[in-house]
PDB file of N, CA and C in Angstrom:
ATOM      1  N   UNK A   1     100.654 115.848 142.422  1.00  0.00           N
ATOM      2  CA  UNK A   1     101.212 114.560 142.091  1.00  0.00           C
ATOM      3  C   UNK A   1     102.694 114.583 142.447  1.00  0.00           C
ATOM      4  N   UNK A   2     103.167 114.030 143.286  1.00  0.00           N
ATOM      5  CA  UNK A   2     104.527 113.527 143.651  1.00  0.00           C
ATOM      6  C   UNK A   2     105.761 112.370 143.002  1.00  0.00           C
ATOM      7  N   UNK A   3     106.367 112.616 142.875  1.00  0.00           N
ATOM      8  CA  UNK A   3     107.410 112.134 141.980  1.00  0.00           C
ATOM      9  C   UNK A   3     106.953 110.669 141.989  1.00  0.00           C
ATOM     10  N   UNK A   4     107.044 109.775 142.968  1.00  0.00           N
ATOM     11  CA  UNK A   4     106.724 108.892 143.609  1.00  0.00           C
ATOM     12  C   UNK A   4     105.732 108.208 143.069  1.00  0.00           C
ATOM     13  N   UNK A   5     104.775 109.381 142.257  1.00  0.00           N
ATOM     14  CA  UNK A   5     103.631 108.534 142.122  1.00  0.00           C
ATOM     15  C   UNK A   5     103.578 107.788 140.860  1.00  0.00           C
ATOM     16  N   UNK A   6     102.494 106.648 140.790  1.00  0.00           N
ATOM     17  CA  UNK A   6     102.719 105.769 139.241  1.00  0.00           C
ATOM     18  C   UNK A   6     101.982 106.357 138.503  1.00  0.00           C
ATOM     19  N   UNK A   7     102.145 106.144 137.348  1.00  0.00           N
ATOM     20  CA  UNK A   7     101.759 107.120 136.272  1.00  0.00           C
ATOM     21  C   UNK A   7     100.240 106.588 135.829  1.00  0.00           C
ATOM     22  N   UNK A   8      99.297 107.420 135.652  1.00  0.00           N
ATOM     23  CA  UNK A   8      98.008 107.057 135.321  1.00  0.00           C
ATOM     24  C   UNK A   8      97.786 105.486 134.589  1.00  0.00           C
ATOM     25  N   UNK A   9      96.817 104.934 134.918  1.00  0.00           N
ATOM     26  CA  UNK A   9      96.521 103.555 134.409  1.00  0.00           C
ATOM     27  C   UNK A   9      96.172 104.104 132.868  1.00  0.00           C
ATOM     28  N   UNK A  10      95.519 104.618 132.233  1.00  0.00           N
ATOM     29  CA  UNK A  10      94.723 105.200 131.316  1.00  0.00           C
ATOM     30  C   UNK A  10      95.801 106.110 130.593  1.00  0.00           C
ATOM     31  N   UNK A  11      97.157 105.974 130.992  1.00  0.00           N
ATOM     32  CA  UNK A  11      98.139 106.417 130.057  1.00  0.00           C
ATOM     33  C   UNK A  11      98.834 105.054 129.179  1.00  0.00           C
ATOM     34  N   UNK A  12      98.619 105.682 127.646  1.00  0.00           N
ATOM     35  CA  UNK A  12      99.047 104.672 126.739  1.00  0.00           C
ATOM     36  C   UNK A  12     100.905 104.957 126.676  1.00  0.00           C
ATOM     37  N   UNK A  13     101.441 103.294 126.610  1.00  0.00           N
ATOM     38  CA  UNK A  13     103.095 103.805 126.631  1.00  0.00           C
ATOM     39  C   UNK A  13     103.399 104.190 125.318  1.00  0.00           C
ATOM     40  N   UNK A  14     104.154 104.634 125.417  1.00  0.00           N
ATOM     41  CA  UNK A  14     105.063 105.639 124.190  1.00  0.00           C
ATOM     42  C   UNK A  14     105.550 104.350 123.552  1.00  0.00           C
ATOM     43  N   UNK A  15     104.797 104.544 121.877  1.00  0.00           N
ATOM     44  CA  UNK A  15     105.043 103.475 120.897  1.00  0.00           C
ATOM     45  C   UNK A  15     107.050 103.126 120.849  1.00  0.00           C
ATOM     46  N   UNK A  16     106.957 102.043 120.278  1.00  0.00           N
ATOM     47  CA  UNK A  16     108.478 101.510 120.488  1.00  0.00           C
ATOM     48  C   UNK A  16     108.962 101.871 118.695  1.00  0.00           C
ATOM     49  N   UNK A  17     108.183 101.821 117.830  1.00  0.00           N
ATOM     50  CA  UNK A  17     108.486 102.042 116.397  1.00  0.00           C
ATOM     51  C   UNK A  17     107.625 102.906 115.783  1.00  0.00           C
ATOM     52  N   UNK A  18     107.989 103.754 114.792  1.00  0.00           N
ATOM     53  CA  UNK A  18     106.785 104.503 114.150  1.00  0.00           C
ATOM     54  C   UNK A  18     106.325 103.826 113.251  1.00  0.00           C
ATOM     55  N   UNK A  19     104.634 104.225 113.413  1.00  0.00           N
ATOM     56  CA  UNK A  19     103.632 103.652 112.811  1.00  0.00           C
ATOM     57  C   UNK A  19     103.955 104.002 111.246  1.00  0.00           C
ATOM     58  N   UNK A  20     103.922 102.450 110.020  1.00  0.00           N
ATOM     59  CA  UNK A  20     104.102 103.000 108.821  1.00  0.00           C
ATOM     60  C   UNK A  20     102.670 103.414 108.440  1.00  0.00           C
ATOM     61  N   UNK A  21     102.978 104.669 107.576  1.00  0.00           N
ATOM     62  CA  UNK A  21     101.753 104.899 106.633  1.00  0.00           C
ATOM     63  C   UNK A  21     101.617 104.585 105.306  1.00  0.00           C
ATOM     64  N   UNK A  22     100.923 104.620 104.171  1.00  0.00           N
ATOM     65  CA  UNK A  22     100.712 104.698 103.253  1.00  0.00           C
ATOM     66  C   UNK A  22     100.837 105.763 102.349  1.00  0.00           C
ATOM     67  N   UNK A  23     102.225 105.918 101.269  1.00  0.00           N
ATOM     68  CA  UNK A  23     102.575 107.201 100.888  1.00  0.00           C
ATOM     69  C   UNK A  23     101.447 107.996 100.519  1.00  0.00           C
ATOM     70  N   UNK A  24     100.674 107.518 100.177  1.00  0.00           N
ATOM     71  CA  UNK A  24      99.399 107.938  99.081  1.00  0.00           C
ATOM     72  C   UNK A  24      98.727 108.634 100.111  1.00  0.00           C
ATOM     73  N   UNK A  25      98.476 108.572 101.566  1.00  0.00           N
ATOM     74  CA  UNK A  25      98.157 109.356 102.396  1.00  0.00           C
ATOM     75  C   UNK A  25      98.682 110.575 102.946  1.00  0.00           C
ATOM     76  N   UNK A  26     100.321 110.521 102.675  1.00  0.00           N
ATOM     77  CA  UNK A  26     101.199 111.990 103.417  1.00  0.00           C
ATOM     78  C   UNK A  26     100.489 113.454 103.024  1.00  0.00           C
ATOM     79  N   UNK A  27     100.154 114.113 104.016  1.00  0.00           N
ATOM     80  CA  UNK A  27      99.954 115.480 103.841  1.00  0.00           C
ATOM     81  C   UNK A  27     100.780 116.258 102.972  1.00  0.00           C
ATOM     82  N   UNK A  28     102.234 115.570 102.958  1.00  0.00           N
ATOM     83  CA  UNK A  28     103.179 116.339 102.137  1.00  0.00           C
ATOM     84  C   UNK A  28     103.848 115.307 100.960  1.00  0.00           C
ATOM     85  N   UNK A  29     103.041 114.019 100.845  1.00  0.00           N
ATOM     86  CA  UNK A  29     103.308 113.284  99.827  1.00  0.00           C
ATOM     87  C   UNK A  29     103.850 113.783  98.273  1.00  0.00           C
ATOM     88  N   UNK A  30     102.993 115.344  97.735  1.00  0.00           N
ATOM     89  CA  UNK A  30     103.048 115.606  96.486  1.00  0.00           C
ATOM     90  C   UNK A  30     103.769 116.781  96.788  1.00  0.00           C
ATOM     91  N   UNK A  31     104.687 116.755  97.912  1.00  0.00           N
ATOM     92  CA  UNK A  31     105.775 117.682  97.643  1.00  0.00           C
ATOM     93  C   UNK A  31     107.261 117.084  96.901  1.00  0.00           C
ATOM     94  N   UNK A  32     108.601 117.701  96.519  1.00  0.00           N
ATOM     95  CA  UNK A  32     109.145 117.008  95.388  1.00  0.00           C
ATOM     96  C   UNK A  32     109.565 116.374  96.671  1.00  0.00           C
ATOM     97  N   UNK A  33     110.562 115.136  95.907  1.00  0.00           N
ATOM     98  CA  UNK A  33     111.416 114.794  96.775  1.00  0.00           C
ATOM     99  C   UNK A  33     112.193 115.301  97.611  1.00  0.00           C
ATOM    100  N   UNK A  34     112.650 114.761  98.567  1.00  0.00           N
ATOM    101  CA  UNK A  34     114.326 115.226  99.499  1.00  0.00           C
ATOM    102  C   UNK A  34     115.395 115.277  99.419  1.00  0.00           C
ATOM    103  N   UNK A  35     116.627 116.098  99.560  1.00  0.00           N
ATOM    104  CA  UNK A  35     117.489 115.827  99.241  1.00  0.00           C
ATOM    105  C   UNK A  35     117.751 114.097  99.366  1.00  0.00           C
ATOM    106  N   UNK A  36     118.061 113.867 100.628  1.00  0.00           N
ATOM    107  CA  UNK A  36     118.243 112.336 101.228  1.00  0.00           C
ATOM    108  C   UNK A  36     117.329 111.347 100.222  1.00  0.00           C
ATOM    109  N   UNK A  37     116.223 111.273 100.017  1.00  0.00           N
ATOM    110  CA  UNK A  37     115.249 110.562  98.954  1.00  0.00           C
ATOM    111  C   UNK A  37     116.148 110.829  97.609  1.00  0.00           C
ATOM    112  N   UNK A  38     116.514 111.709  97.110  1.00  0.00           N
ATOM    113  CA  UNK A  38     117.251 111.626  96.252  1.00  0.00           C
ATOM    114  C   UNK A  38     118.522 111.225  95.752  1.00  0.00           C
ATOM    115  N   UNK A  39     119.098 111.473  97.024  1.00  0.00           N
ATOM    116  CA  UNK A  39     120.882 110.273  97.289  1.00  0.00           C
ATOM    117  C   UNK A  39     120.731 109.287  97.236  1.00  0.00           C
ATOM    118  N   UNK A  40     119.559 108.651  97.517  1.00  0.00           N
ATOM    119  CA  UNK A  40     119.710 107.178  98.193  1.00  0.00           C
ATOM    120  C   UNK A  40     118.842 106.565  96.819  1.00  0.00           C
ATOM    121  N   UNK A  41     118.031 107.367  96.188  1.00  0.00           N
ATOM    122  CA  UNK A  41     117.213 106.555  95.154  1.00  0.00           C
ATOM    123  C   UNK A  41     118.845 106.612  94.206  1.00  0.00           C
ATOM    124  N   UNK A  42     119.404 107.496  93.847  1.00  0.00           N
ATOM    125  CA  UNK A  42     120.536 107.385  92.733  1.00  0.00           C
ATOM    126  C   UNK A  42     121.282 106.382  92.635  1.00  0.00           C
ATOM    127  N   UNK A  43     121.469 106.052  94.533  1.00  0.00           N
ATOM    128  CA  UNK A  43     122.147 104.643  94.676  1.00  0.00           C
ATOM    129  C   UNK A  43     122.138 103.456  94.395  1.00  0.00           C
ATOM    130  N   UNK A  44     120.469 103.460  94.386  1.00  0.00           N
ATOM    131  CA  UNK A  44     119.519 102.189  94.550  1.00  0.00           C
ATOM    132  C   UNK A  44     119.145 102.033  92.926  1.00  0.00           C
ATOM    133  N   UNK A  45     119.518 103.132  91.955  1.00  0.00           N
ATOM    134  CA  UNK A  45     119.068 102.944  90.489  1.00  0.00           C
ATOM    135  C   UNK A  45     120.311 102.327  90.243  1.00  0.00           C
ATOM    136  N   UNK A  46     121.193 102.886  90.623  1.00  0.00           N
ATOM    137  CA  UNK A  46     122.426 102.835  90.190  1.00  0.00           C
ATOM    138  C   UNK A  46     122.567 101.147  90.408  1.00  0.00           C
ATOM    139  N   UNK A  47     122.508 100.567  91.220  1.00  0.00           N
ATOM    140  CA  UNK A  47     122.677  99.273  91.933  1.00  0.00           C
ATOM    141  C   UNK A  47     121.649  98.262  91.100  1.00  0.00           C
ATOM    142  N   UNK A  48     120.418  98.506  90.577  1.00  0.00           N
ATOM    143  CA  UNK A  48     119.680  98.115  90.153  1.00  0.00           C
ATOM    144  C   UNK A  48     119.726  98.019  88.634  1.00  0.00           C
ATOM    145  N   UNK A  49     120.580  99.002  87.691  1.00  0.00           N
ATOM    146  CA  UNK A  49     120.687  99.427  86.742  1.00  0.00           C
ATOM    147  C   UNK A  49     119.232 100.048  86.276  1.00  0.00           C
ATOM    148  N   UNK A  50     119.076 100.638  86.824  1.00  0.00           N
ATOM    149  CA  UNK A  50     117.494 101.469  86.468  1.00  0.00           C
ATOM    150  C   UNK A  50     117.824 102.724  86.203  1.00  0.00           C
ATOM    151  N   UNK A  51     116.961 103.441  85.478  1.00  0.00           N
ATOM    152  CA  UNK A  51     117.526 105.073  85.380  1.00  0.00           C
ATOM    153  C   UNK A  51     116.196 105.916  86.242  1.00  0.00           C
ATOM    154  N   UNK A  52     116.488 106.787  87.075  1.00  0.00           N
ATOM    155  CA  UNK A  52     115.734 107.301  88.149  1.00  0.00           C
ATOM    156  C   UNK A  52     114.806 108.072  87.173  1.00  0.00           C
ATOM    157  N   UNK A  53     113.349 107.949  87.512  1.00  0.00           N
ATOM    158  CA  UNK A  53     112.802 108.971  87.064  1.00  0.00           C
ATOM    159  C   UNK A  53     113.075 110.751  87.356  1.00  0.00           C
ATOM    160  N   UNK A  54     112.586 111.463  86.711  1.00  0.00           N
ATOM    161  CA  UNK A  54     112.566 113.049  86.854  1.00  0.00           C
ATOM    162  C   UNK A  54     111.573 113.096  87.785  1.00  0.00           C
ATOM    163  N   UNK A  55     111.610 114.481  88.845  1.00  0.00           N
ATOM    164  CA  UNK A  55     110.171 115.082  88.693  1.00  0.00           C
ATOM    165  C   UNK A  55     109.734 114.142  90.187  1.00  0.00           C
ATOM    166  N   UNK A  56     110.013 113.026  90.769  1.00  0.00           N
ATOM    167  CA  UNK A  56     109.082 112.495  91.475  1.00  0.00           C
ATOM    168  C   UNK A  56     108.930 113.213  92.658  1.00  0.00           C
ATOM    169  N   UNK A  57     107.671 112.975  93.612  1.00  0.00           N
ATOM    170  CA  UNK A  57     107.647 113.620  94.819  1.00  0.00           C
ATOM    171  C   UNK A  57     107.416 112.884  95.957  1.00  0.00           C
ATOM    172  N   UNK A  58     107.645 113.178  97.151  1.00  0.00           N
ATOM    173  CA  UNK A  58     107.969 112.259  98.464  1.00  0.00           C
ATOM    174  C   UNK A  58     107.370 110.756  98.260  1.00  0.00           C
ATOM    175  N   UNK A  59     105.922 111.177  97.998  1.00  0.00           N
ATOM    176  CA  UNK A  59     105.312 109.713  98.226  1.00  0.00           C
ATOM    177  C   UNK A  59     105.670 108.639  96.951  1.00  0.00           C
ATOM    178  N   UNK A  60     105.821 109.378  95.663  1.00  0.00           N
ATOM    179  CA  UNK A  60     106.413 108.187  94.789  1.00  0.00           C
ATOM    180  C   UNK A  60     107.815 108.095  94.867  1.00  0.00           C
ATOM    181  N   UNK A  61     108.717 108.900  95.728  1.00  0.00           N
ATOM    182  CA  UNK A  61     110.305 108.547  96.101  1.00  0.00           C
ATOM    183  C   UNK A  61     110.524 107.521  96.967  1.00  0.00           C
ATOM    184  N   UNK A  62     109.672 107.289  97.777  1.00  0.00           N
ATOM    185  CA  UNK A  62     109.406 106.729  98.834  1.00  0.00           C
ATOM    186  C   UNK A  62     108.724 105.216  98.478  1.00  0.00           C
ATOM    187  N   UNK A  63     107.860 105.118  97.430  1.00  0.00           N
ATOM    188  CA  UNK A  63     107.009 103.683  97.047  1.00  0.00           C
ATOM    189  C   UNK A  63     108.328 102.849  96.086  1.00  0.00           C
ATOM    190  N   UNK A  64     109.341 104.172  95.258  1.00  0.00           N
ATOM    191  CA  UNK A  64     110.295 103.179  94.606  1.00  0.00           C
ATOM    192  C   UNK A  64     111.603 102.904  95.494  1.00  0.00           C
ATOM    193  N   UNK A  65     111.997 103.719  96.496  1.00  0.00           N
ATOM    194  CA  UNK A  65     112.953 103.413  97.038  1.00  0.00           C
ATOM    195  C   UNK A  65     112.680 102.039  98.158  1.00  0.00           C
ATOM    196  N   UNK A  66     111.320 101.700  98.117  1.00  0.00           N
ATOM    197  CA  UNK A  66     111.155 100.282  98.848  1.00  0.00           C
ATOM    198  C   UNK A  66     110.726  99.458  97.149  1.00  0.00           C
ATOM    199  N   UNK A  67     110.826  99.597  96.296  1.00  0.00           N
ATOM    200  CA  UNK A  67     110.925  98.694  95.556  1.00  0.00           C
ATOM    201  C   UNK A  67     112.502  98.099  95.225  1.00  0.00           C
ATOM    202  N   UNK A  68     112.783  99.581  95.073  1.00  0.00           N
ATOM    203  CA  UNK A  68     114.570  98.936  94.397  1.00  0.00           C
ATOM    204  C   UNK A  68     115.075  98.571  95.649  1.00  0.00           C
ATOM    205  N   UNK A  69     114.862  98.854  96.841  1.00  0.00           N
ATOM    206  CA  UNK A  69     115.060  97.899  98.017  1.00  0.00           C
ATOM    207  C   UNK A  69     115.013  96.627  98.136  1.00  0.00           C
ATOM    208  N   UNK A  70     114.333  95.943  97.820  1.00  0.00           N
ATOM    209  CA  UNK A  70     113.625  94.865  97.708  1.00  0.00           C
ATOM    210  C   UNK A  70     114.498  94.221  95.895  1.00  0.00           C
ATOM    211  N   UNK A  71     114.570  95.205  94.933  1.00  0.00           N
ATOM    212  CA  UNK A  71     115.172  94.325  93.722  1.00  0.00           C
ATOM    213  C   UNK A  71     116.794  93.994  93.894  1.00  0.00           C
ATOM    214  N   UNK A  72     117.162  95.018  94.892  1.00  0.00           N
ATOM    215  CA  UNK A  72     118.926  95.259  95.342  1.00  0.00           C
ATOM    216  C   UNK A  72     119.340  94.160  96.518  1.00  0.00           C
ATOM    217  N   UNK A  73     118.062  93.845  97.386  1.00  0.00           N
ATOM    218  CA  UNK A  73     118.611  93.305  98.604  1.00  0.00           C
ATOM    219  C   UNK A  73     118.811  93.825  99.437  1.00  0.00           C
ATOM    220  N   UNK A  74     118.732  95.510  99.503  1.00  0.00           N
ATOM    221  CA  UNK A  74     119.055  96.605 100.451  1.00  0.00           C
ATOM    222  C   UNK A  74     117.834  96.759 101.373  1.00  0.00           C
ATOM    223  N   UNK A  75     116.517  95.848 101.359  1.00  0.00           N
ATOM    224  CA  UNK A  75     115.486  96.413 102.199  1.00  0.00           C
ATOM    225  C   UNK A  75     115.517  95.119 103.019  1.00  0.00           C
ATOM    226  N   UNK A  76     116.104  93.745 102.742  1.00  0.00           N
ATOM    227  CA  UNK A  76     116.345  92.579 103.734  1.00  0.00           C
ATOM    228  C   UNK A  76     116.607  93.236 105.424  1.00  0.00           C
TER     229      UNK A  76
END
């Protein structure tokens, strides 16, 4: 195959956004949170006047940080 040539018909293009999933599905969902998941939820309690739960792990860091998104105005 030569530089030149066009690229297979039967090649799919390289997605433009990543596909969202459903936390409840992550392989690593019930690991704890992230640092970063954890900066940004403190922010978002903080902003919200909510007090962050203890203890949560990726996939429930992740289901409240698009809630208090959404109660803050920060997910517009």
């Amino acid at each position: 195959m030569s530089e030149n040539t066009a690229p297979d018909e039967n090649t799919a293009p390289a997605p433009t956004q990543n596909a969202e999933k459903d936390p409840e599905t992550w392989v690593t969902g019930d690991e704890p949170m992230t640092g970063p998941q954890h900066s940004y939820l403190q922010t978002l309690a903080r902003e919200a006047g909510r007090d962050l739960p203890e203890g949560l792990d990726k996939a429930r860091a992740s289901e409240l940080i698009d809630e208090l998104q959404q109660q803050t105005g920060r997910g517009a």
